[in-house]
C-alpha atoms as a PDB file:
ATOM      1  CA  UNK A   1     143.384  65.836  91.678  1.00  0.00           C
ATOM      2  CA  UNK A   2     144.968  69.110  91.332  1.00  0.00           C
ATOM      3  CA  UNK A   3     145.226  71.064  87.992  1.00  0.00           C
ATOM      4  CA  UNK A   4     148.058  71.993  85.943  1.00  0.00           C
ATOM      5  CA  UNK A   5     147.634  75.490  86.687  1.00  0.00           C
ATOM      6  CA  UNK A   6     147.631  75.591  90.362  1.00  0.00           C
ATOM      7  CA  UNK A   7     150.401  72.655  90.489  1.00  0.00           C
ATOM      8  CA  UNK A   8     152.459  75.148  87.684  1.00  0.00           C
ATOM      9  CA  UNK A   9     152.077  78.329  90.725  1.00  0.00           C
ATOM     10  CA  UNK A  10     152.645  76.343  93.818  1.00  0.00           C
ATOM     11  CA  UNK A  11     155.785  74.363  92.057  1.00  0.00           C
ATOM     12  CA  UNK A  12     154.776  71.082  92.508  1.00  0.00           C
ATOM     13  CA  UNK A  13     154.897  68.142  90.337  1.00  0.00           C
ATOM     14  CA  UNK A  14     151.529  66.445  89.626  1.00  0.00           C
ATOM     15  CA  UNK A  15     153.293  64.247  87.229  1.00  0.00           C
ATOM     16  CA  UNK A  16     151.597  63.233  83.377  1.00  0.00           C
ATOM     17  CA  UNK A  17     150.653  59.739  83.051  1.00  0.00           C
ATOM     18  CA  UNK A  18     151.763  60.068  78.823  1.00  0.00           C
ATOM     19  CA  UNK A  19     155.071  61.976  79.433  1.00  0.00           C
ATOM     20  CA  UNK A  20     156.834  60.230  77.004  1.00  0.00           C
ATOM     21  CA  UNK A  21     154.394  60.493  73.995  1.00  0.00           C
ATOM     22  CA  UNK A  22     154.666  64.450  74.853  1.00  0.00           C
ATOM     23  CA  UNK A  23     158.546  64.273  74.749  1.00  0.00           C
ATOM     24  CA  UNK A  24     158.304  63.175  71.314  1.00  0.00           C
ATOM     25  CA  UNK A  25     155.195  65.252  70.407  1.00  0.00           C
ATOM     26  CA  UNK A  26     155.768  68.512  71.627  1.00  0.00           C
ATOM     27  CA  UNK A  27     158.705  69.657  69.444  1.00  0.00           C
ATOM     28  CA  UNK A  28     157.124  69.131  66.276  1.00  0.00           C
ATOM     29  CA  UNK A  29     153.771  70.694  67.330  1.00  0.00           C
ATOM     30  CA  UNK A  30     155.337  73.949  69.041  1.00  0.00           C
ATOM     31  CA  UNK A  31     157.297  74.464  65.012  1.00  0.00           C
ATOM     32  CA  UNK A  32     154.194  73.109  63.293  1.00  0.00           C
ATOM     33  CA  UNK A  33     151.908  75.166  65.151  1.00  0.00           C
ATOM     34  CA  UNK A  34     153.933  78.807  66.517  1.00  0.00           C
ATOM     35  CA  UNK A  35     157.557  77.850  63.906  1.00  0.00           C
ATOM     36  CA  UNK A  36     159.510  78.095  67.584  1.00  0.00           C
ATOM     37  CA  UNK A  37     162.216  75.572  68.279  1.00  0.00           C
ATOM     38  CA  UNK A  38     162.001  74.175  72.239  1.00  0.00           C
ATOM     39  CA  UNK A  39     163.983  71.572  74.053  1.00  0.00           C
ATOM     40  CA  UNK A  40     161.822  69.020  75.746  1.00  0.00           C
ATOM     41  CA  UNK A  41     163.226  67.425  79.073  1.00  0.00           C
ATOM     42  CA  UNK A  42     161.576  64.202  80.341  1.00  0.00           C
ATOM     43  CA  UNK A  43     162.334  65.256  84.638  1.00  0.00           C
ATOM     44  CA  UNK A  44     161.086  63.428  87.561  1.00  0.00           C
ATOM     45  CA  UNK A  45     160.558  64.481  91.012  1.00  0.00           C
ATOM     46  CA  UNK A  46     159.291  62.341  93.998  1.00  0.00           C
ATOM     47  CA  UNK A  47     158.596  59.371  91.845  1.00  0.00           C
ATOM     48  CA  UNK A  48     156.551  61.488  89.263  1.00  0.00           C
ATOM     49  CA  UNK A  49     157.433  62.523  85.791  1.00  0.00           C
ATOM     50  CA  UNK A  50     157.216  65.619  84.400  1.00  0.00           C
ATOM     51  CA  UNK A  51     158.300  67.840  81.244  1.00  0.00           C
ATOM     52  CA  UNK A  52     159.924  71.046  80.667  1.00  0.00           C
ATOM     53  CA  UNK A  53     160.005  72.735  77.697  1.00  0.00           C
ATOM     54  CA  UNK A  54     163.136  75.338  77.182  1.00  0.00           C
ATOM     55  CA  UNK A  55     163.079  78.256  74.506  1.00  0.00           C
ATOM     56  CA  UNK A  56     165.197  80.278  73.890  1.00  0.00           C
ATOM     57  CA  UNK A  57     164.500  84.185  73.655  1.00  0.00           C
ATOM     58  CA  UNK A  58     162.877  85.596  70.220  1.00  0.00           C
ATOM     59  CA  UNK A  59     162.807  89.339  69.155  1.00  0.00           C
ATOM     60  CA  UNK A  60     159.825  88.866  67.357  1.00  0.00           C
ATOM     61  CA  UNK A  61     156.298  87.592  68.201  1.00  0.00           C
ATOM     62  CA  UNK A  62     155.527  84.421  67.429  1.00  0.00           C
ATOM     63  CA  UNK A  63     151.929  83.456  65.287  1.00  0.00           C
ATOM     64  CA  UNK A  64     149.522  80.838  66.945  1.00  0.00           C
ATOM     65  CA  UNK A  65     146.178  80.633  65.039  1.00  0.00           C
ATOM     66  CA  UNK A  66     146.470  84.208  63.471  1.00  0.00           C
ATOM     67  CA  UNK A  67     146.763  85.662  66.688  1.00  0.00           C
ATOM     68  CA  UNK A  68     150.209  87.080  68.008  1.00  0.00           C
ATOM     69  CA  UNK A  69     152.395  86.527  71.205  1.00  0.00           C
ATOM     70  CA  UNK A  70     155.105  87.858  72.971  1.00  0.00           C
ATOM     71  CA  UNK A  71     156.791  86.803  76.359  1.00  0.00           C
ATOM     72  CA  UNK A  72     156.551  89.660  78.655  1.00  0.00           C
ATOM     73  CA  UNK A  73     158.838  88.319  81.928  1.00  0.00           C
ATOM     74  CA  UNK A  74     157.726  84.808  83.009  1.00  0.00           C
ATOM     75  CA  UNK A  75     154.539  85.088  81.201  1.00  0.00           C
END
């Protein structure tokens, strides 16, 4: 079975077994846990389901655990 990392660089869909639990889940915890908004899209490709989570852009870094972060490009 592949792992989310190398399926997230070579593109392809591994598909999530408990995509719609995350759907509902993931909003609240990315503003519970960093206080950023996302949009969560349930997706499929070849017969496998799949999220993506959209943000929008934020001037400021964003708090997770004490620590900060700031998107730098994709990353």
């Amino acid at each position: 079975m592949e792992s989310i990392l190398s399926s997230a660089e070579t593109g392809k869909a591994i598909g999530l077994p408990n995509a719609k639990f995350l759907l509902e889940e993931l909003p609240n915890k990315l503003r519970e846990l960093a206080g950023a908004a996302a949009k969560v899209n349930l997706c499929e490709k070849n017969g496998r389901k799949y999220i993506e989570i959209v943000t929008s852009a934020y001037t400021n870094p964003i708090s997770y655990h004490g620590r900060y972060y700031q998107r730098s490009g994709r990353t």
